[in-house]
PDB file of N, CA and C in Angstrom:
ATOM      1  N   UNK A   1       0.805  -1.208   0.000  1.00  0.00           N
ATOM      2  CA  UNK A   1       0.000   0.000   0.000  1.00  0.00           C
ATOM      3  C   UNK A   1       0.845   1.268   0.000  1.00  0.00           C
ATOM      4  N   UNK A   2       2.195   1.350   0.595  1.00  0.00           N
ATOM      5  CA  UNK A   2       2.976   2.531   0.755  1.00  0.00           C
ATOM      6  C   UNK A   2       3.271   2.828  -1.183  1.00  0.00           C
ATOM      7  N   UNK A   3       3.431   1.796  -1.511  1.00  0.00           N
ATOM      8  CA  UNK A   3       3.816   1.865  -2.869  1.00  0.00           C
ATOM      9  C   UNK A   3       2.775   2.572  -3.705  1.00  0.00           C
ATOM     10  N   UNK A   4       1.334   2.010  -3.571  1.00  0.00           N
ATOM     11  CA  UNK A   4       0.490   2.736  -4.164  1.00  0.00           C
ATOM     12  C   UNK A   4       0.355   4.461  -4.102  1.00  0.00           C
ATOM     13  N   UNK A   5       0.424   4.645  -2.627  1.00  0.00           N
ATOM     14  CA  UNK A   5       0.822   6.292  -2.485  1.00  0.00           C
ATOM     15  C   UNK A   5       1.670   6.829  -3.009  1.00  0.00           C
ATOM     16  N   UNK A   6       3.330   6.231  -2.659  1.00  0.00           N
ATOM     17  CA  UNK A   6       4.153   6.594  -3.648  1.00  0.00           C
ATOM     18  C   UNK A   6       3.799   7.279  -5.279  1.00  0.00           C
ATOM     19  N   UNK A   7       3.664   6.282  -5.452  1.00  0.00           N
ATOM     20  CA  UNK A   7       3.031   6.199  -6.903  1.00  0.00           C
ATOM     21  C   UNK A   7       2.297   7.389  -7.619  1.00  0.00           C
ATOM     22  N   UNK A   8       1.327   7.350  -6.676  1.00  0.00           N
ATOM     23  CA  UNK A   8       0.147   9.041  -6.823  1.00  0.00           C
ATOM     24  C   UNK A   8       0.673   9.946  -6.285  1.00  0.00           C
ATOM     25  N   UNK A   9       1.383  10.407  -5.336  1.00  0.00           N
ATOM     26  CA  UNK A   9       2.304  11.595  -4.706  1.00  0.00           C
ATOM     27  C   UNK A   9       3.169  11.391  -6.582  1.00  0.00           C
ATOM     28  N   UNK A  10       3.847  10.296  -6.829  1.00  0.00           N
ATOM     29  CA  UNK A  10       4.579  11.083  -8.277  1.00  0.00           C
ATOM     30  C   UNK A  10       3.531  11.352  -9.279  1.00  0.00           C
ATOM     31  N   UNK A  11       2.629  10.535  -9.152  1.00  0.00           N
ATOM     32  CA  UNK A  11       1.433  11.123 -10.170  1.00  0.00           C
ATOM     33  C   UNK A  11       1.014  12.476 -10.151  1.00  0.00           C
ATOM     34  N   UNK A  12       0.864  12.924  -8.971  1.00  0.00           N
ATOM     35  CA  UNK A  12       0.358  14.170  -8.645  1.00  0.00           C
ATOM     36  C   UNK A  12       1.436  15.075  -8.811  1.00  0.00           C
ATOM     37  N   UNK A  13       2.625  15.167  -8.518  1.00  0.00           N
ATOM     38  CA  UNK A  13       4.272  15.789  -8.737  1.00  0.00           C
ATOM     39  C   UNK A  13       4.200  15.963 -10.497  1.00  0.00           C
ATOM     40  N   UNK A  14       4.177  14.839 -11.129  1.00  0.00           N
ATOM     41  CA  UNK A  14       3.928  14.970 -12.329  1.00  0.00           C
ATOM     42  C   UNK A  14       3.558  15.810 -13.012  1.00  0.00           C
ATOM     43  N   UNK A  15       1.886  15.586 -12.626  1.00  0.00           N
ATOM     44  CA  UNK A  15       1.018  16.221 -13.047  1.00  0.00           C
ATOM     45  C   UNK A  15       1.234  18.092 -12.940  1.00  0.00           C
ATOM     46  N   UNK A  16       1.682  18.424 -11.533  1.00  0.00           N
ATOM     47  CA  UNK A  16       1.783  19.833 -11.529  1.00  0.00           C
ATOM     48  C   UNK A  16       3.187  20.094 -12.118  1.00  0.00           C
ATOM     49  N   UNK A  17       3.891  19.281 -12.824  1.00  0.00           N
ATOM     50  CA  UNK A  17       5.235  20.346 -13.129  1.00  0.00           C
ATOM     51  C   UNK A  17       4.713  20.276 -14.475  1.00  0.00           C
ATOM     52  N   UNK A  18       3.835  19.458 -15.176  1.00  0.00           N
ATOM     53  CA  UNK A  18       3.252  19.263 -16.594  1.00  0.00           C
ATOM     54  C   UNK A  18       2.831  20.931 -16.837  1.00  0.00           C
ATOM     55  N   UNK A  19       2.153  21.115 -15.612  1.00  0.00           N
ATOM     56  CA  UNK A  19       0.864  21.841 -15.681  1.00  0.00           C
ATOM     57  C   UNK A  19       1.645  23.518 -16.050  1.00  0.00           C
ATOM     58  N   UNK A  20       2.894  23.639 -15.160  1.00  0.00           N
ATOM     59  CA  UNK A  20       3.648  24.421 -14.845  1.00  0.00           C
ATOM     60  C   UNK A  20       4.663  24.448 -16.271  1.00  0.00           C
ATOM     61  N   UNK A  21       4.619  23.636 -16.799  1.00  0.00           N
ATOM     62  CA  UNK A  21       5.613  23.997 -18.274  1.00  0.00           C
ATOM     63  C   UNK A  21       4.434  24.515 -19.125  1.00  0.00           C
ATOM     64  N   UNK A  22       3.544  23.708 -19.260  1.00  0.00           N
ATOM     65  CA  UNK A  22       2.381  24.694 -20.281  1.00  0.00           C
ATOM     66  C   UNK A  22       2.150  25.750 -19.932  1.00  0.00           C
ATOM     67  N   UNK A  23       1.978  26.540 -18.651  1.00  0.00           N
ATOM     68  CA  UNK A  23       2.100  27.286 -18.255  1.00  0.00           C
ATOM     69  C   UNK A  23       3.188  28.757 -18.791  1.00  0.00           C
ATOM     70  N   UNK A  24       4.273  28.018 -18.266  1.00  0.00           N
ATOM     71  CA  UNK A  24       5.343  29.013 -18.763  1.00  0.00           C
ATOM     72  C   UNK A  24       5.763  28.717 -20.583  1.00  0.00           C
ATOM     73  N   UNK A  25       5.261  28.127 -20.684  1.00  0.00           N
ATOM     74  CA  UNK A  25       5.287  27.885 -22.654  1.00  0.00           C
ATOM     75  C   UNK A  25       4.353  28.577 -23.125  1.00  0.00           C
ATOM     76  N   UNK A  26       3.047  29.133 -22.378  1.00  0.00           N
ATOM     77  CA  UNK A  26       1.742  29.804 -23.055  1.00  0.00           C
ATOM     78  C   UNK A  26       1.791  31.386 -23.028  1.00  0.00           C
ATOM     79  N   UNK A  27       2.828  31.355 -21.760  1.00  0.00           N
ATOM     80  CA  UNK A  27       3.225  32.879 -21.639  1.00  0.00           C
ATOM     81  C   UNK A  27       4.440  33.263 -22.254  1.00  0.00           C
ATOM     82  N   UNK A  28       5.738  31.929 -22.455  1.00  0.00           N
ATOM     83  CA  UNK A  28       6.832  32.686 -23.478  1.00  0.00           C
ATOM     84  C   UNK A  28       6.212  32.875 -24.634  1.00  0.00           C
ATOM     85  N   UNK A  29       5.508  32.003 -25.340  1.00  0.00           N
ATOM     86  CA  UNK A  29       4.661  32.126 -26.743  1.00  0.00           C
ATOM     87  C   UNK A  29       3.653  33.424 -26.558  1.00  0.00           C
ATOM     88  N   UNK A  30       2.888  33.801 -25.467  1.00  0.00           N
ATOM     89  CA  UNK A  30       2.290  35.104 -25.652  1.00  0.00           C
ATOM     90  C   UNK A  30       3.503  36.143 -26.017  1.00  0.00           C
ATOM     91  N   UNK A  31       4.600  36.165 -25.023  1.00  0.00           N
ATOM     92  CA  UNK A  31       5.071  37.525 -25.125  1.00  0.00           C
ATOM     93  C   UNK A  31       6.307  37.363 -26.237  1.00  0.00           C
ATOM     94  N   UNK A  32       6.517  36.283 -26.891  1.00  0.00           N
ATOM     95  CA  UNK A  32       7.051  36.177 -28.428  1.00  0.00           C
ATOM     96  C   UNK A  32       6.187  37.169 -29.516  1.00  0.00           C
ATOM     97  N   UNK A  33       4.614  36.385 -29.214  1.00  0.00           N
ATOM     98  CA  UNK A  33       3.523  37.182 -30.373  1.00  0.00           C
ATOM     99  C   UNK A  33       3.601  38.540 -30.206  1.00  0.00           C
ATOM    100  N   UNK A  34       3.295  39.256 -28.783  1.00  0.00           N
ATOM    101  CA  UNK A  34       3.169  40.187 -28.254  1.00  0.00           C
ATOM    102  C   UNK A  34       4.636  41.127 -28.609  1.00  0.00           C
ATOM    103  N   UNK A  35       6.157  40.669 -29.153  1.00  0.00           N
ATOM    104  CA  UNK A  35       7.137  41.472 -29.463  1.00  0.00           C
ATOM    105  C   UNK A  35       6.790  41.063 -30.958  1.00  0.00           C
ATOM    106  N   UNK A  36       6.130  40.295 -31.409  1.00  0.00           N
ATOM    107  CA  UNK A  36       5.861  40.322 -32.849  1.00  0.00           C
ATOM    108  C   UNK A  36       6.707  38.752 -33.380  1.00  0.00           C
ATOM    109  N   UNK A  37       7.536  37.857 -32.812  1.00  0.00           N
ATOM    110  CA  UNK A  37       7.939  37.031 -33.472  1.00  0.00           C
ATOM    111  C   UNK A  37       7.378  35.879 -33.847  1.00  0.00           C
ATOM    112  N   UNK A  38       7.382  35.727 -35.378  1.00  0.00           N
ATOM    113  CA  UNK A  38       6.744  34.850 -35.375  1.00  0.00           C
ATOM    114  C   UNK A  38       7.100  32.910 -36.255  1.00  0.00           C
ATOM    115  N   UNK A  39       8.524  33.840 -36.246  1.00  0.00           N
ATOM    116  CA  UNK A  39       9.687  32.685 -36.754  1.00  0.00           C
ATOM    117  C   UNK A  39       9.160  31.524 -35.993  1.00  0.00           C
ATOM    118  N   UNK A  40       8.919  31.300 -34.813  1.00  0.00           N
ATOM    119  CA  UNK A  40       8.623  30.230 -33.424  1.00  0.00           C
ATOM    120  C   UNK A  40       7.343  29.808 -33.578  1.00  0.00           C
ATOM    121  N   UNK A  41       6.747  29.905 -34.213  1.00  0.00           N
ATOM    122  CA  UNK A  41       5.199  29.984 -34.341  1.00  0.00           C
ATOM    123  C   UNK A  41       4.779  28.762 -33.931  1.00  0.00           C
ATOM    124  N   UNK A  42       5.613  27.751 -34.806  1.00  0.00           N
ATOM    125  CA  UNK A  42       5.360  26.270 -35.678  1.00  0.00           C
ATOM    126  C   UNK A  42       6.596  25.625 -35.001  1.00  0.00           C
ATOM    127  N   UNK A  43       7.752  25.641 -34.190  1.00  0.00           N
ATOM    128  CA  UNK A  43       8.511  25.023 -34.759  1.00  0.00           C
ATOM    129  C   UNK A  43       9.220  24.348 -33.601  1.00  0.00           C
ATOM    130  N   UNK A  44       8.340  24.342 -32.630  1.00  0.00           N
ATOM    131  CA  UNK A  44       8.373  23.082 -31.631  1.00  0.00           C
ATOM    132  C   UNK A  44       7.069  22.034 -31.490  1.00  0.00           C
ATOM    133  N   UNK A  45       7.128  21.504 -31.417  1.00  0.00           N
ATOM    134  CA  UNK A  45       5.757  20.294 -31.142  1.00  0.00           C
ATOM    135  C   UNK A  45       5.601  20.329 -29.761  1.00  0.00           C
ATOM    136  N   UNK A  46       3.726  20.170 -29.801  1.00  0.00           N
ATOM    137  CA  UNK A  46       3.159  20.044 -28.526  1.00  0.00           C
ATOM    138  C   UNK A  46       2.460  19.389 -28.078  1.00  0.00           C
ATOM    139  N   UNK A  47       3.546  19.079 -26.745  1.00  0.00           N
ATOM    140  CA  UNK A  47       3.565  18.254 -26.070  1.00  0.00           C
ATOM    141  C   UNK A  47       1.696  17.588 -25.397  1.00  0.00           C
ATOM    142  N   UNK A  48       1.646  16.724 -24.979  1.00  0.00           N
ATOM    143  CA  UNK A  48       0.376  16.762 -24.272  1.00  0.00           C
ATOM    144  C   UNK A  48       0.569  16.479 -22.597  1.00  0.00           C
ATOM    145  N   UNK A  49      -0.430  17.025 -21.876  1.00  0.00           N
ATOM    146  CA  UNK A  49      -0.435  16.510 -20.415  1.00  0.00           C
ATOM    147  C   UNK A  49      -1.750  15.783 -19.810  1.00  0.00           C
ATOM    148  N   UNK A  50      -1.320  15.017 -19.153  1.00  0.00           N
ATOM    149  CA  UNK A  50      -2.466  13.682 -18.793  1.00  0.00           C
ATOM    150  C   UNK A  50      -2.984  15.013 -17.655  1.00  0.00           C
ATOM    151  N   UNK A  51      -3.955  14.818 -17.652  1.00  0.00           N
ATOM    152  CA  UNK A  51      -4.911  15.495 -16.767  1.00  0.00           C
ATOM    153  C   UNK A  51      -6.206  14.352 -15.774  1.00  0.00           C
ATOM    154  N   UNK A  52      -6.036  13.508 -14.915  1.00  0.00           N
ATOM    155  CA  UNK A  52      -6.878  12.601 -14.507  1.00  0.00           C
ATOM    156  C   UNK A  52      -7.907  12.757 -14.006  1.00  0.00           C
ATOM    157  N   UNK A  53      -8.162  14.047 -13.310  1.00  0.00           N
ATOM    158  CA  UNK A  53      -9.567  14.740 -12.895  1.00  0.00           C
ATOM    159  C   UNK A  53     -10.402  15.640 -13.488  1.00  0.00           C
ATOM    160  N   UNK A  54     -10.044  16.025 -14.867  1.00  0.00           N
ATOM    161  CA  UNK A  54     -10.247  16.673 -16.079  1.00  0.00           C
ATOM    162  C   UNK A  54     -11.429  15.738 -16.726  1.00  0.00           C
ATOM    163  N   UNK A  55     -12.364  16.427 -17.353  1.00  0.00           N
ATOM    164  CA  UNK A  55     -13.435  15.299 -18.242  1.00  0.00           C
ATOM    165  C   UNK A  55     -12.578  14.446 -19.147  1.00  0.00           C
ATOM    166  N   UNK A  56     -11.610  15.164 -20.153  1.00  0.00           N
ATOM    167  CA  UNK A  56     -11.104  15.338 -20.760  1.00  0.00           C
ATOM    168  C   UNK A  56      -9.678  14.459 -20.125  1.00  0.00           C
ATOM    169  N   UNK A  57      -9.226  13.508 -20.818  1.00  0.00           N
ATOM    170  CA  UNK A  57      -7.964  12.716 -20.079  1.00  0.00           C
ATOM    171  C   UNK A  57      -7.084  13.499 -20.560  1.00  0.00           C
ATOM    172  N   UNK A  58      -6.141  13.952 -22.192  1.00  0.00           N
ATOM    173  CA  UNK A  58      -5.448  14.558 -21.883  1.00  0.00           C
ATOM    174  C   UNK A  58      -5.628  16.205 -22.486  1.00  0.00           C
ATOM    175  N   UNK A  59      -4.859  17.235 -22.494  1.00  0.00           N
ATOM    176  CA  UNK A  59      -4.997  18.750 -22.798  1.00  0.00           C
ATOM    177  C   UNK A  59      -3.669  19.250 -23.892  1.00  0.00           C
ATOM    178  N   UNK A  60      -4.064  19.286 -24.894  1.00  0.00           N
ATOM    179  CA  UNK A  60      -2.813  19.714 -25.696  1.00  0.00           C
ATOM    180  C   UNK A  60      -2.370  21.398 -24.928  1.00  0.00           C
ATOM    181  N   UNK A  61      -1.024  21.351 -24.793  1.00  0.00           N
ATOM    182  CA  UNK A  61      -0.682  22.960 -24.325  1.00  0.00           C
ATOM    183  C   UNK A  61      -0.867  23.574 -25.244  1.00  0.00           C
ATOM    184  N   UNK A  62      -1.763  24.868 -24.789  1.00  0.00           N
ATOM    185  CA  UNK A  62      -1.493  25.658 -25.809  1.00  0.00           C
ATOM    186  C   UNK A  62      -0.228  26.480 -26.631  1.00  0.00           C
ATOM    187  N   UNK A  63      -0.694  27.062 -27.290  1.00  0.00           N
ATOM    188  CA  UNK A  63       0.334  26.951 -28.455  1.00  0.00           C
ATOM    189  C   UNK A  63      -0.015  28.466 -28.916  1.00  0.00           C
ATOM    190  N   UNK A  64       0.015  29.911 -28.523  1.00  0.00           N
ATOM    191  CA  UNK A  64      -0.605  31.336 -28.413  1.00  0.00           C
ATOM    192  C   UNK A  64       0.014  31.975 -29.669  1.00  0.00           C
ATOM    193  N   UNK A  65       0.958  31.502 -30.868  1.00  0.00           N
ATOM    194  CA  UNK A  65       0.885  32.010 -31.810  1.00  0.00           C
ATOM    195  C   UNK A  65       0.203  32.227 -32.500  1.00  0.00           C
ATOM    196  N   UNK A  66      -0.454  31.562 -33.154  1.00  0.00           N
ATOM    197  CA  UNK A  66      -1.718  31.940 -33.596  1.00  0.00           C
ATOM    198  C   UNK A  66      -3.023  31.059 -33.425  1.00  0.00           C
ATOM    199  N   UNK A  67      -4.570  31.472 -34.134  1.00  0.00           N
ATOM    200  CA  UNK A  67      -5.409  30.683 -33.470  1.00  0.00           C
ATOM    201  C   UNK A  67      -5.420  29.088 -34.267  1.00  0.00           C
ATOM    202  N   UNK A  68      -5.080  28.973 -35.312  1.00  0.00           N
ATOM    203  CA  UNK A  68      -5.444  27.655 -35.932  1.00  0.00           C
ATOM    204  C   UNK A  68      -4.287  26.733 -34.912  1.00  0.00           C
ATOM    205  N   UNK A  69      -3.020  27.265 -34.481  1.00  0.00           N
ATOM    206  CA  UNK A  69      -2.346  26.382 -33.692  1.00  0.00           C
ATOM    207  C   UNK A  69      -2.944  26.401 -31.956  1.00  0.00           C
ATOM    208  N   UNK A  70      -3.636  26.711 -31.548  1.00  0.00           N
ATOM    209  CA  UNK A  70      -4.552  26.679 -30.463  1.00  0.00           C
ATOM    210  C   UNK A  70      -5.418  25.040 -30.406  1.00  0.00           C
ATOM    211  N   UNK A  71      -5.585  24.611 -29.206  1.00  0.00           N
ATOM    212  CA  UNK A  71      -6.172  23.480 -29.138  1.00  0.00           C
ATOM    213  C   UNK A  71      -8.034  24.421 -28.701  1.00  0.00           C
ATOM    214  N   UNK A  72      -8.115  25.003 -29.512  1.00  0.00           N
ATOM    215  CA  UNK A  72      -9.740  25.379 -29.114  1.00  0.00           C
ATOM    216  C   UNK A  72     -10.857  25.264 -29.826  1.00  0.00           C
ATOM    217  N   UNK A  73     -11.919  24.875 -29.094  1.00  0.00           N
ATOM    218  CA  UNK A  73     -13.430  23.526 -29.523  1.00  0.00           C
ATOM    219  C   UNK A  73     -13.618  25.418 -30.183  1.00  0.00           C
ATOM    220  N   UNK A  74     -14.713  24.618 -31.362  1.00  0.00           N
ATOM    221  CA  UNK A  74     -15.361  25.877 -32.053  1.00  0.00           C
ATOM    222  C   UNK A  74     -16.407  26.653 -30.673  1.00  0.00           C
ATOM    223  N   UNK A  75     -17.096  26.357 -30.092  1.00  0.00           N
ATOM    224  CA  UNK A  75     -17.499  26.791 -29.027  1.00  0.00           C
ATOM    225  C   UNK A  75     -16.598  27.985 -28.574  1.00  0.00           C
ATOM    226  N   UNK A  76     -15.407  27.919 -27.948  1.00  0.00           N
ATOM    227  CA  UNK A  76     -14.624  28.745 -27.465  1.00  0.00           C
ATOM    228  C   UNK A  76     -14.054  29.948 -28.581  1.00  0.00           C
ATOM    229  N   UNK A  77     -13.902  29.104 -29.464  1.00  0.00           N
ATOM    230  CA  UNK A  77     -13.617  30.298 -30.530  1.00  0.00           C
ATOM    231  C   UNK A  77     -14.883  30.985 -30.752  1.00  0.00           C
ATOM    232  N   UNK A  78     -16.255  30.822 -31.048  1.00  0.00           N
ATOM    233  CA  UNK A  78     -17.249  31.694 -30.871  1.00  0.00           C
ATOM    234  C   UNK A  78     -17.610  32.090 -29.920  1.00  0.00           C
ATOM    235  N   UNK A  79     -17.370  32.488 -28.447  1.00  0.00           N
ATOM    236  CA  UNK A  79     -17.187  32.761 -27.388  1.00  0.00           C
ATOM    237  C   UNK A  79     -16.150  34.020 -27.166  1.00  0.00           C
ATOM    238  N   UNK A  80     -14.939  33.669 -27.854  1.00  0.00           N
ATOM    239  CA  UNK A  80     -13.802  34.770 -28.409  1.00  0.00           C
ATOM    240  C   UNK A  80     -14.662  35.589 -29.249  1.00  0.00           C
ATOM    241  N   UNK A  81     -15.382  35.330 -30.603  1.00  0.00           N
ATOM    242  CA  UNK A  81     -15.569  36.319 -31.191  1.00  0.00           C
ATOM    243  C   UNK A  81     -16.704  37.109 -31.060  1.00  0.00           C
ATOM    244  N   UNK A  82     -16.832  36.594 -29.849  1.00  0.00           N
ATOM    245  CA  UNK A  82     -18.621  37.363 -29.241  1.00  0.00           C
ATOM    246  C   UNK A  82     -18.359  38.462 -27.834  1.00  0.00           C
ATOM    247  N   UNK A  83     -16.669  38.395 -27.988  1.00  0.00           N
ATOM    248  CA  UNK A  83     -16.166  38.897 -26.874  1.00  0.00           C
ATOM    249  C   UNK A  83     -16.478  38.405 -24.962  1.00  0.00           C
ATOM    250  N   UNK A  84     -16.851  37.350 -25.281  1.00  0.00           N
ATOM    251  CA  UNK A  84     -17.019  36.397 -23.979  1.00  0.00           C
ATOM    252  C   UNK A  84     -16.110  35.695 -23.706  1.00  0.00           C
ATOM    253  N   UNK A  85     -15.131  36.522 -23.278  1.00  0.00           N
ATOM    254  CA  UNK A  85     -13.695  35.501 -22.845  1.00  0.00           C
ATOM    255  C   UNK A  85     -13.761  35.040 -21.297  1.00  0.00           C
ATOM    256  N   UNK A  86     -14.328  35.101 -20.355  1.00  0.00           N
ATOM    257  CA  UNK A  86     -14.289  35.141 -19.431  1.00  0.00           C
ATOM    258  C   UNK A  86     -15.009  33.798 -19.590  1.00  0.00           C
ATOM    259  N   UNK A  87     -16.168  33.510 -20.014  1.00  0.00           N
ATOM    260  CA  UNK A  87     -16.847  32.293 -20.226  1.00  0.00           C
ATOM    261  C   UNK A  87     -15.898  30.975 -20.968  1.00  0.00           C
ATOM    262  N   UNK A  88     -14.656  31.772 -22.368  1.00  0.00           N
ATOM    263  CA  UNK A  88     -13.956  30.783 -23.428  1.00  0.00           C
ATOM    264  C   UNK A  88     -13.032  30.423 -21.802  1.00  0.00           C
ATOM    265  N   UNK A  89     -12.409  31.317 -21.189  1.00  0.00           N
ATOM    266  CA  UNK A  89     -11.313  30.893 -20.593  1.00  0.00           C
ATOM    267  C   UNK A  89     -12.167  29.837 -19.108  1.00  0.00           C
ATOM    268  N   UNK A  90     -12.855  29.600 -19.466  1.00  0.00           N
ATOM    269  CA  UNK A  90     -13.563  28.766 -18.227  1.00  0.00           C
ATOM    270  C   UNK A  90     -13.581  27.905 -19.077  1.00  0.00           C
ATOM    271  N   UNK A  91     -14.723  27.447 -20.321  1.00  0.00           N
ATOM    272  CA  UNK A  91     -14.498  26.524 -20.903  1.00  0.00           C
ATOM    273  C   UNK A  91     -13.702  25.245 -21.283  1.00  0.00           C
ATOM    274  N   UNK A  92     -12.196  26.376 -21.862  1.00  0.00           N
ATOM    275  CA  UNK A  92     -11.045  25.755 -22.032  1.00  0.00           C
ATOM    276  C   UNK A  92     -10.630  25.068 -20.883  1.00  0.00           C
ATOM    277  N   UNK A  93     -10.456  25.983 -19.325  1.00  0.00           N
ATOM    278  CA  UNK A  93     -10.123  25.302 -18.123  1.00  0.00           C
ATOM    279  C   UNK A  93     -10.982  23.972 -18.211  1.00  0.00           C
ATOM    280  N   UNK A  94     -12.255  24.139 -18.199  1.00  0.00           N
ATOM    281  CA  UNK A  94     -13.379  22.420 -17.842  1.00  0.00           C
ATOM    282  C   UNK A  94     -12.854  21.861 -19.008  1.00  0.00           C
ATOM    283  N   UNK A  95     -12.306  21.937 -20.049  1.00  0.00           N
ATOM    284  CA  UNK A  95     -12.171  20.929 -21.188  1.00  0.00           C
ATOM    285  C   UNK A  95     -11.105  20.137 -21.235  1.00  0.00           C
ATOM    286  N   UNK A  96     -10.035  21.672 -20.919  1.00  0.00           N
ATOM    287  CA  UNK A  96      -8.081  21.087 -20.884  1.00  0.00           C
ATOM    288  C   UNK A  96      -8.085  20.303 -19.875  1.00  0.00           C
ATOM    289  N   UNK A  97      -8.361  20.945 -18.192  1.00  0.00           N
ATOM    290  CA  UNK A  97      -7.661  20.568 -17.005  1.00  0.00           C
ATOM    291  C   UNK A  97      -6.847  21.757 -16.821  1.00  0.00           C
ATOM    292  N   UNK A  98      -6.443  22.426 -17.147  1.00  0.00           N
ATOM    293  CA  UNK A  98      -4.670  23.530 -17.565  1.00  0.00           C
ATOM    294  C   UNK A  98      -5.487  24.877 -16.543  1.00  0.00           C
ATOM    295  N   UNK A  99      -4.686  25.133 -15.419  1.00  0.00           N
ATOM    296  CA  UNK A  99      -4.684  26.344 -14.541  1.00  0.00           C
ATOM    297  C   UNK A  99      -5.168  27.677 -15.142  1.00  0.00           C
ATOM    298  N   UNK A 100      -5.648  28.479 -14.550  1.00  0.00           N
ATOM    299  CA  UNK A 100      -6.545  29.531 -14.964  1.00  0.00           C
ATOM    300  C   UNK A 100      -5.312  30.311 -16.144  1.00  0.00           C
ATOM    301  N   UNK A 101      -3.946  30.153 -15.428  1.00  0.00           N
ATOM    302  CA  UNK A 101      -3.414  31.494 -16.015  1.00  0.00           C
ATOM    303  C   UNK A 101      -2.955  31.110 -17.405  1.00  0.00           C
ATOM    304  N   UNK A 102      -2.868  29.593 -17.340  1.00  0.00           N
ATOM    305  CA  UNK A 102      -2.902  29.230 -18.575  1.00  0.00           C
ATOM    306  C   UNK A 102      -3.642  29.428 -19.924  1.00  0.00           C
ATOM    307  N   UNK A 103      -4.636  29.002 -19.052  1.00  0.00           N
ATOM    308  CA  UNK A 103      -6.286  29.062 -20.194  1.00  0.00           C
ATOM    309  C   UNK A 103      -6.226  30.409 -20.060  1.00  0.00           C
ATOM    310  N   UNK A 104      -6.486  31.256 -19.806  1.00  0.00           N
ATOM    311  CA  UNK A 104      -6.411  32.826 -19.881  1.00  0.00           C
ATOM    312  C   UNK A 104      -4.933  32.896 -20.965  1.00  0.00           C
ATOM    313  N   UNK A 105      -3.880  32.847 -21.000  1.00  0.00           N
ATOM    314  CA  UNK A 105      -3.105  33.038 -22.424  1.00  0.00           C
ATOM    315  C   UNK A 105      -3.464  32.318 -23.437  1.00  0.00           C
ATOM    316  N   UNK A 106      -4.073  31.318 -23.703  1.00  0.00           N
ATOM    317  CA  UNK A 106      -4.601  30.260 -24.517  1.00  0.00           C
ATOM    318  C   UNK A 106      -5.731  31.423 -25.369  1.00  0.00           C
ATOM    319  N   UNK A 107      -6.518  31.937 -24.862  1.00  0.00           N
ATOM    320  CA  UNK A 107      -7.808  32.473 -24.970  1.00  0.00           C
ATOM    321  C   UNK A 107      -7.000  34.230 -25.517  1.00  0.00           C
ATOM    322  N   UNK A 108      -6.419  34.358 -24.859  1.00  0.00           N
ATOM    323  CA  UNK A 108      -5.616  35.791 -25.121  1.00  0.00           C
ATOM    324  C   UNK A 108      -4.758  35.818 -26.554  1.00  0.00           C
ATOM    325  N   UNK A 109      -4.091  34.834 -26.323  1.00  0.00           N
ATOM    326  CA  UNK A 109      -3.433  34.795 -27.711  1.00  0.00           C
ATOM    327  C   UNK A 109      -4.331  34.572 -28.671  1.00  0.00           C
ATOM    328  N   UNK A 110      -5.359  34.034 -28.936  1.00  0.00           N
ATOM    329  CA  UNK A 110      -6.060  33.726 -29.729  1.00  0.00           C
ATOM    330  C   UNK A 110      -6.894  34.946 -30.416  1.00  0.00           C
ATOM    331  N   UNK A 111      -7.320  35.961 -29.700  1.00  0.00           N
ATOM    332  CA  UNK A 111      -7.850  37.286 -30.125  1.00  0.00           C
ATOM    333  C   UNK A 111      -7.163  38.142 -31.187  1.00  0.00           C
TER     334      UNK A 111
END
C-alpha cells in the first residue's frame, strides 16, 4: 500500500510540473507574439499533459501564436468572437484541465 501512495504523490508531482511547463510555454509564446515574433510559431511540437480529474484525459498545451495552432473547440472560438472571454477561458479550463493562467493566455493569444 505505501507503494500505491508513492506512486500518486509522483502522479500528482507529475502532473503539476506538466501543468507548470504549459504554463510558462503559453506565456513565453504570448510575449514572443506580443514582441511580434513569429519565426517560433510552428517550430516546436506540442507536447500533451495527462490530466486525470479533467473530463477530458489529456490537454494539448497551448500553443498562443496563432489561433489555428490553439487546441480550441469551435465553441470557445465563438465565445472569443462574441467577446465572452471570461466564459472561453472557463471553458477551455473544464475541457483542458490547464490552470486559470494558462487558459487565460490560450484564450488571449487567440484574439
Amino acid at each position: 500500500f505505501s507503494r500505491a501512495s508513492e506512486i500518486e504523490e509522483l502522479r500528482a508531482e507529475n502532473l503539476r510540473l506538466r501543468q507548470k511547463v504549459a504554463a510558462l510555454e503559453a506565456r513565453l509564446r504570448a510575449a514572443y507574439a506580443d514582441a511580434g515574433v513569429t519565426a517560433l510559431a510552428g517550430s516546436s511540437p506540442t507536447p500533451e499533459v495527462a490530466v486525470p480529474t479533467a473530463p477530458s484525459s489529456a490537454a494539448a498545451v497551448p500553443s498562443p501564436a496563432t489561433a489555428s495552432d490553439l487546441d480550441l473547440s469551435p465553441v470557445e472560438l465563438q465565445m472569443i468572437a462574441e467577446r465572452k472571454l471570461v466564459n472561453a477561458v472557463k471553458s477551455y479550463r473544464d475541457r483542458t484541465g490547464v490552470d486559470l493562467k494558462t487558459a487565460k493566455a490560450a484564450i488571449d493569444a487567440a484574439r
